[in-house]
PDB file of N, CA and C in Angstrom:
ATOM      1  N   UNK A   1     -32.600  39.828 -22.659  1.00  0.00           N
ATOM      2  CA  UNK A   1     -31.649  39.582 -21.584  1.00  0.00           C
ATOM      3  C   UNK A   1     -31.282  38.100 -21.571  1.00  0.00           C
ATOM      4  N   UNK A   2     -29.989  38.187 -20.980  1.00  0.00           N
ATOM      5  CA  UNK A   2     -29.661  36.428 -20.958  1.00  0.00           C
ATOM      6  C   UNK A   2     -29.370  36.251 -19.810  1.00  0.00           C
ATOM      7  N   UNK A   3     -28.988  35.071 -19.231  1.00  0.00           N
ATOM      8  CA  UNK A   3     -27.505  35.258 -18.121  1.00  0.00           C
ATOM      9  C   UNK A   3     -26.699  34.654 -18.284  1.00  0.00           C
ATOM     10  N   UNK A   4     -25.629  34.810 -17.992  1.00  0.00           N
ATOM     11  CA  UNK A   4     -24.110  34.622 -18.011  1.00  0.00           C
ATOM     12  C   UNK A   4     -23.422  34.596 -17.389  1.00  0.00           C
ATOM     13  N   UNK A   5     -22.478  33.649 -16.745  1.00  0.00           N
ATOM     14  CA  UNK A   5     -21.451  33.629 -15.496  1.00  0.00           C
ATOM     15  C   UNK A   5     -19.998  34.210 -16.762  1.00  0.00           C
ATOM     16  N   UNK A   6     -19.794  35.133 -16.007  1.00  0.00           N
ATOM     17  CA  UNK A   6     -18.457  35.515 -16.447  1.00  0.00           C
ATOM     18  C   UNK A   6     -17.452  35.440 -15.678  1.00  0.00           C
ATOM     19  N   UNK A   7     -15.809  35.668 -16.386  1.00  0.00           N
ATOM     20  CA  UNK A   7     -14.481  35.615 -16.044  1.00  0.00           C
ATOM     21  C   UNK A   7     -14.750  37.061 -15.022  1.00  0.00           C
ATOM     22  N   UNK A   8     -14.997  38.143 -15.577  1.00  0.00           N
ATOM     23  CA  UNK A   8     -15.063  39.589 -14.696  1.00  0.00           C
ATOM     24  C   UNK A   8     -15.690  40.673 -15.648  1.00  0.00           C
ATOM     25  N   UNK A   9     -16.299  41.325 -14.613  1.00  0.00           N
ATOM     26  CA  UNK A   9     -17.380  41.967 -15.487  1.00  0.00           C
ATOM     27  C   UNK A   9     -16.822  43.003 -16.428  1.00  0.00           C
ATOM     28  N   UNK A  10     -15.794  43.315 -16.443  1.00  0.00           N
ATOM     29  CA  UNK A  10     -15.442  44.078 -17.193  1.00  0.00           C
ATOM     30  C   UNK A  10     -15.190  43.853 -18.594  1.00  0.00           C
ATOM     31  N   UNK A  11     -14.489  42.916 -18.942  1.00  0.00           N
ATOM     32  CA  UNK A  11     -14.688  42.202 -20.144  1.00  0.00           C
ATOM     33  C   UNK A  11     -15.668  41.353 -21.123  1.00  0.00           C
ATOM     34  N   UNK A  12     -16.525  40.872 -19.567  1.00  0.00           N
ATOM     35  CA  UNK A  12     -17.792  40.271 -19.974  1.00  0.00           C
ATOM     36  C   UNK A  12     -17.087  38.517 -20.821  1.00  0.00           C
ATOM     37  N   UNK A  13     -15.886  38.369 -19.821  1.00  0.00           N
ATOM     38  CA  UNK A  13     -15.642  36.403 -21.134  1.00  0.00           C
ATOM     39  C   UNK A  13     -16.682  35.789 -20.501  1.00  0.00           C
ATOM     40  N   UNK A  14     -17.456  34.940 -21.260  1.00  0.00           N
ATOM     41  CA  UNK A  14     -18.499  34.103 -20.905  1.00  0.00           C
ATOM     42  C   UNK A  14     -17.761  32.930 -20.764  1.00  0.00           C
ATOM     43  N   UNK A  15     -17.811  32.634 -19.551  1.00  0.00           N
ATOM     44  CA  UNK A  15     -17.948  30.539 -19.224  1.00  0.00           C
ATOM     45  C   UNK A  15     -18.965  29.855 -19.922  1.00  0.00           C
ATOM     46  N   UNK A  16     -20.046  30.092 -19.857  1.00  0.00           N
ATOM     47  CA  UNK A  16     -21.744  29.577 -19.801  1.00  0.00           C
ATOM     48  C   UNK A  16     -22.611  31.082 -19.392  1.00  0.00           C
ATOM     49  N   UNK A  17     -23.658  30.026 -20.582  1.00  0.00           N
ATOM     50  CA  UNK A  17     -25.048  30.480 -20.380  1.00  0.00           C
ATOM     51  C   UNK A  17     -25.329  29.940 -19.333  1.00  0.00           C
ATOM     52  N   UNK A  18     -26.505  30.226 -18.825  1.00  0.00           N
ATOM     53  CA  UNK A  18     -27.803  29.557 -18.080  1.00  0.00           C
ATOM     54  C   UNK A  18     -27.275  30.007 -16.409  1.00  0.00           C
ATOM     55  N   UNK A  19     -27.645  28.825 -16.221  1.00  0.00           N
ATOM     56  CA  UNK A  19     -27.737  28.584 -14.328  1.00  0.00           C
ATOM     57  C   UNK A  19     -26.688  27.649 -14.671  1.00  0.00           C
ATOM     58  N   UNK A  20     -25.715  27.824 -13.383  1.00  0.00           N
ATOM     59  CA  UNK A  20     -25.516  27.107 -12.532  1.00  0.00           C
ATOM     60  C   UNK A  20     -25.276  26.807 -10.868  1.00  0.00           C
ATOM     61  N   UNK A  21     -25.413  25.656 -10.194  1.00  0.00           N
ATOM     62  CA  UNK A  21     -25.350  25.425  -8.816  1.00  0.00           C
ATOM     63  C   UNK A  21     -23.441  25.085  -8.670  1.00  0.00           C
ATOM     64  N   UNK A  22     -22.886  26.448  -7.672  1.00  0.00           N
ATOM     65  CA  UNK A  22     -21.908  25.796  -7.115  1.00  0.00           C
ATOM     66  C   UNK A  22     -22.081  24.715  -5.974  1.00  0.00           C
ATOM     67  N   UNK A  23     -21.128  23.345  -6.253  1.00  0.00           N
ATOM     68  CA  UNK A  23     -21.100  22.331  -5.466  1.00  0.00           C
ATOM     69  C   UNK A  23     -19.792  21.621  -5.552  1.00  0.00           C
ATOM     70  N   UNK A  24     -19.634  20.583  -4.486  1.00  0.00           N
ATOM     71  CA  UNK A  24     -18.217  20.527  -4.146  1.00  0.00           C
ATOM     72  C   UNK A  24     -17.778  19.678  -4.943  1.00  0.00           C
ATOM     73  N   UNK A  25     -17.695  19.635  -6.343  1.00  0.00           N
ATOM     74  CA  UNK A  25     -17.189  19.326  -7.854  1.00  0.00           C
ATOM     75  C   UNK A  25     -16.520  20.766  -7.834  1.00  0.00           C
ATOM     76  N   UNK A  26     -16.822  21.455  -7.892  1.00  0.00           N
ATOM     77  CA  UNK A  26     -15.917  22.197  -8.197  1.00  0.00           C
ATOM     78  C   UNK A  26     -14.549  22.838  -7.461  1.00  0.00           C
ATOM     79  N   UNK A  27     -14.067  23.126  -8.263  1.00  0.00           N
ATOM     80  CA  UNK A  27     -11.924  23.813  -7.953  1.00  0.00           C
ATOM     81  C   UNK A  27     -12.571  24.926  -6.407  1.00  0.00           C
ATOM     82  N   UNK A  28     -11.504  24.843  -5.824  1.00  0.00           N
ATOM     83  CA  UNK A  28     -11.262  25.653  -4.796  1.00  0.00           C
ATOM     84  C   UNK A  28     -11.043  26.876  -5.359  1.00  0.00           C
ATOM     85  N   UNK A  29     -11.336  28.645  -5.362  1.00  0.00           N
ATOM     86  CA  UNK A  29     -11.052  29.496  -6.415  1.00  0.00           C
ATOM     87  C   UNK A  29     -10.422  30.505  -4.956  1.00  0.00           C
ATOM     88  N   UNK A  30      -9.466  31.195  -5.058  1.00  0.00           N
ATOM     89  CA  UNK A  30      -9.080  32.403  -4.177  1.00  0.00           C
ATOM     90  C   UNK A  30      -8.801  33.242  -5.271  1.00  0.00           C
ATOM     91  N   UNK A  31      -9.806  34.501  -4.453  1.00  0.00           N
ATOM     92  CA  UNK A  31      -8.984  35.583  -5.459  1.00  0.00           C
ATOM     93  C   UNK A  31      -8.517  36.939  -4.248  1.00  0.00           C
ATOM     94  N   UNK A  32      -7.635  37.357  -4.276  1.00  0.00           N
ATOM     95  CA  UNK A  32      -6.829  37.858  -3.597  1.00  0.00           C
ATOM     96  C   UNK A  32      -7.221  39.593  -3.469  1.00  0.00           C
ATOM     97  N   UNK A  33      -8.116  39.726  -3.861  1.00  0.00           N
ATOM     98  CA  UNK A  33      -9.115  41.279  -3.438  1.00  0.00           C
ATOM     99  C   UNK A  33     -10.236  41.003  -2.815  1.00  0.00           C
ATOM    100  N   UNK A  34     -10.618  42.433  -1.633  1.00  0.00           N
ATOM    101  CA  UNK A  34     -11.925  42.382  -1.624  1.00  0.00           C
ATOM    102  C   UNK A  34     -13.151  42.444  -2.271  1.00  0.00           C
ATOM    103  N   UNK A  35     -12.735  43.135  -3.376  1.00  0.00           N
ATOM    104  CA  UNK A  35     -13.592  43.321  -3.935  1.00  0.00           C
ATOM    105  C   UNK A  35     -14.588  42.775  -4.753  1.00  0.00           C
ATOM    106  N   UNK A  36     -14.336  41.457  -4.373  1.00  0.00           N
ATOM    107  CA  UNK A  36     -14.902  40.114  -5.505  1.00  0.00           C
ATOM    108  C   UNK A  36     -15.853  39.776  -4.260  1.00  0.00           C
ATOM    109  N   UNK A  37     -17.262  39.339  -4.949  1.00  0.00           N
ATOM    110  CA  UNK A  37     -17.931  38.405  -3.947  1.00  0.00           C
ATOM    111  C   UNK A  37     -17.235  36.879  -4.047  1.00  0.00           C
ATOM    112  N   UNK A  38     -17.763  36.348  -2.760  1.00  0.00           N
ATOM    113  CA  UNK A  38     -16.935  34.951  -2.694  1.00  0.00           C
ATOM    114  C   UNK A  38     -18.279  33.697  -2.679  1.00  0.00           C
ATOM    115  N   UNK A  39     -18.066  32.842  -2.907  1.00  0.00           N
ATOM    116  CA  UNK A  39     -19.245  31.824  -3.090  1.00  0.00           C
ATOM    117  C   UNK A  39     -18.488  30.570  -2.653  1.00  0.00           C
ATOM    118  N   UNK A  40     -20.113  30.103  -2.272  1.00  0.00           N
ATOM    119  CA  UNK A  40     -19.511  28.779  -1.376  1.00  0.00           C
ATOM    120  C   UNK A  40     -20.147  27.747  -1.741  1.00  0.00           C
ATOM    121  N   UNK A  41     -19.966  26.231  -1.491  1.00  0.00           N
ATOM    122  CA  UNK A  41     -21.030  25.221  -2.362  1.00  0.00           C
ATOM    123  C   UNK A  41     -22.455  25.613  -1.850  1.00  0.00           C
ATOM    124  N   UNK A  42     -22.979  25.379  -2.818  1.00  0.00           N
ATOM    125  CA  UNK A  42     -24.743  25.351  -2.435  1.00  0.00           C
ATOM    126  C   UNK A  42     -25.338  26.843  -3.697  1.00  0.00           C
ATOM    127  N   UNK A  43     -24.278  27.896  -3.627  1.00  0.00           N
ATOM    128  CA  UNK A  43     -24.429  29.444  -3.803  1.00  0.00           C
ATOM    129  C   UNK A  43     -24.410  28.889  -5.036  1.00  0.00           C
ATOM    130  N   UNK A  44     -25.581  30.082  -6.052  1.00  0.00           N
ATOM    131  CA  UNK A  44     -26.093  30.122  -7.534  1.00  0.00           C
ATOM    132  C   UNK A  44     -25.521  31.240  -7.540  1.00  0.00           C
ATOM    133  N   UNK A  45     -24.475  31.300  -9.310  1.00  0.00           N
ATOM    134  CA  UNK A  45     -23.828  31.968  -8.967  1.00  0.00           C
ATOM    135  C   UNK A  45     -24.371  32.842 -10.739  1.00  0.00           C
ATOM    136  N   UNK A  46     -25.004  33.867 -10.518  1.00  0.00           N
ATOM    137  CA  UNK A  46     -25.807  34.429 -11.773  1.00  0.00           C
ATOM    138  C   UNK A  46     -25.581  35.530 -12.220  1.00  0.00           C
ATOM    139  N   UNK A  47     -25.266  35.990 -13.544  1.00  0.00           N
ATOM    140  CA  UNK A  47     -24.898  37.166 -13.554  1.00  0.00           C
ATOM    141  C   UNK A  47     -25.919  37.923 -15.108  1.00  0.00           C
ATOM    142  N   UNK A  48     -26.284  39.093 -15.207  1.00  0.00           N
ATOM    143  CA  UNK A  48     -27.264  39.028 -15.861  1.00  0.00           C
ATOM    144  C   UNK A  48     -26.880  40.212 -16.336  1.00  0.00           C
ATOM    145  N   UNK A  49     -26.602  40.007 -18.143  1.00  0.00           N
ATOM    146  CA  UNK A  49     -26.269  40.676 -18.732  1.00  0.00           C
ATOM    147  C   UNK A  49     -27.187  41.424 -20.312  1.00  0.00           C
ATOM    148  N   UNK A  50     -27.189  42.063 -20.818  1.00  0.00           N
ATOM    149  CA  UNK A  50     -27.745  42.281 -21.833  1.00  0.00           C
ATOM    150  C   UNK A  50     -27.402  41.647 -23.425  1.00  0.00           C
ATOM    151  N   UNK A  51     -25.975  41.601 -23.801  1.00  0.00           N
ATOM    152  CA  UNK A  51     -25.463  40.239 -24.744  1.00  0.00           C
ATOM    153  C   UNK A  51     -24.033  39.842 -24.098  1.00  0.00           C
ATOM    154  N   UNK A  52     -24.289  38.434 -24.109  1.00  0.00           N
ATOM    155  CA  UNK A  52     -23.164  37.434 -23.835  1.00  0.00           C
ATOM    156  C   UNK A  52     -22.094  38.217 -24.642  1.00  0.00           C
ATOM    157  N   UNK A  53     -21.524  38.441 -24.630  1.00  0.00           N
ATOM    158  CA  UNK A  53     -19.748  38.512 -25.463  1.00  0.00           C
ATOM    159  C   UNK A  53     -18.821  37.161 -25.733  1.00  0.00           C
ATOM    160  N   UNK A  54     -19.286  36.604 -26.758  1.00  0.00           N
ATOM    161  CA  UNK A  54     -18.425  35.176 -26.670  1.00  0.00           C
ATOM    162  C   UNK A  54     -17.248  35.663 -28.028  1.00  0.00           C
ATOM    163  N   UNK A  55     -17.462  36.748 -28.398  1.00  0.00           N
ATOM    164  CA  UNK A  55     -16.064  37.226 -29.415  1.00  0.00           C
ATOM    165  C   UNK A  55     -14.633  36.997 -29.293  1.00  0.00           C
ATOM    166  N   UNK A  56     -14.487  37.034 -27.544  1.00  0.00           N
ATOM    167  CA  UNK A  56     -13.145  36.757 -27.154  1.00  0.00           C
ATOM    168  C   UNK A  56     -12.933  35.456 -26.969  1.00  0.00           C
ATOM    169  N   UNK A  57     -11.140  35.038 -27.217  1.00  0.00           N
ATOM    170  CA  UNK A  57     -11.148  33.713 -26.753  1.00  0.00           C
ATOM    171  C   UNK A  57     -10.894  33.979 -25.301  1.00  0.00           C
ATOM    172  N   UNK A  58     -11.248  33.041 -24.282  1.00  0.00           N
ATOM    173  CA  UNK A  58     -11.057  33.315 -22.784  1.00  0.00           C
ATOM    174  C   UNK A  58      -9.266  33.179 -22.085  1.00  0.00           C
ATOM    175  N   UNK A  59      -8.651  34.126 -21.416  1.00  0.00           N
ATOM    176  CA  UNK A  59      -7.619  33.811 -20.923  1.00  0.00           C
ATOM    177  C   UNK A  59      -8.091  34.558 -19.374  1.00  0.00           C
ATOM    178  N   UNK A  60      -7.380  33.502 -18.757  1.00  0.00           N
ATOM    179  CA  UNK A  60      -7.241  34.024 -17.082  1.00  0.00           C
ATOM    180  C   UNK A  60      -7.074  35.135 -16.810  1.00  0.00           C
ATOM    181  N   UNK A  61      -7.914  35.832 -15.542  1.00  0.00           N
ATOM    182  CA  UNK A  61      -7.334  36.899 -15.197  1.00  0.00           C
ATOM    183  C   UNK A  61      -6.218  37.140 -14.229  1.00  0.00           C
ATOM    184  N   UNK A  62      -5.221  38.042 -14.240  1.00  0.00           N
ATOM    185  CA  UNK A  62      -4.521  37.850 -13.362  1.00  0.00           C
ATOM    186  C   UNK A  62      -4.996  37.723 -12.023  1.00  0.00           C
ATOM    187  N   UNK A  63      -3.917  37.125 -10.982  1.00  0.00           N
ATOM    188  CA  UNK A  63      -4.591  36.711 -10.261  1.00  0.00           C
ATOM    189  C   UNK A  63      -5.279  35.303  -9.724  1.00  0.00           C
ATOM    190  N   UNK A  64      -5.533  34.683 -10.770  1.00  0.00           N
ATOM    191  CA  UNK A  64      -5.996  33.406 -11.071  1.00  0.00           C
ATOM    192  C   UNK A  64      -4.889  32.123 -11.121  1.00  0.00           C
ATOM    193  N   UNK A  65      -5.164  31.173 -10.737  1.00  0.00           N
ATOM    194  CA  UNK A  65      -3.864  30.134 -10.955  1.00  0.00           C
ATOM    195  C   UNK A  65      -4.777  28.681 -10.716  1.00  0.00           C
ATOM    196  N   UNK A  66      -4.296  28.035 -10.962  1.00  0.00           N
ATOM    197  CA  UNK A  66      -4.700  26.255 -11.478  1.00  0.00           C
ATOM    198  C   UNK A  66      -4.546  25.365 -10.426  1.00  0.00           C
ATOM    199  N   UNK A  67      -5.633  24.609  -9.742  1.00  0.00           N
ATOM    200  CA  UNK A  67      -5.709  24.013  -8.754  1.00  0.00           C
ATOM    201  C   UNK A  67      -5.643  22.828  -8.499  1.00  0.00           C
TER     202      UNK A  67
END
């Protein structure tokens, strides 16, 4: 097992391995469904997968836009 913060689980695009701590370095993110958990500074944001998928190159999901 590894972990992996991904784009959305369905595709599995990897950002990073490991851990990381959201903190207020980082972009403001809205995503416009409920269905997404939402995270706030301080929140570890971990996702734990069986293999990373780094095969793809990463493009945005819709939805997504540049801050």
């Amino acid at each position: 097992m590894c972990c992996a913060v991904c784009v959305d689980a369905q595709t599995r695009t990897t950002l990073w391995e490991g851990s990381k701590t959201f903190d207020s370095t980082w972009p403001s993110i809205t995503i416009p469904t409920s269905e997404f958990a939402t995270a706030k500074v301080g929140d570890k944001i971990i996702v734990t997968v069986d293999k990373a998928d780094n095969s793809k190159p990463y493009s945005r999901p819709s939805g997504f836009s540049d801050i």
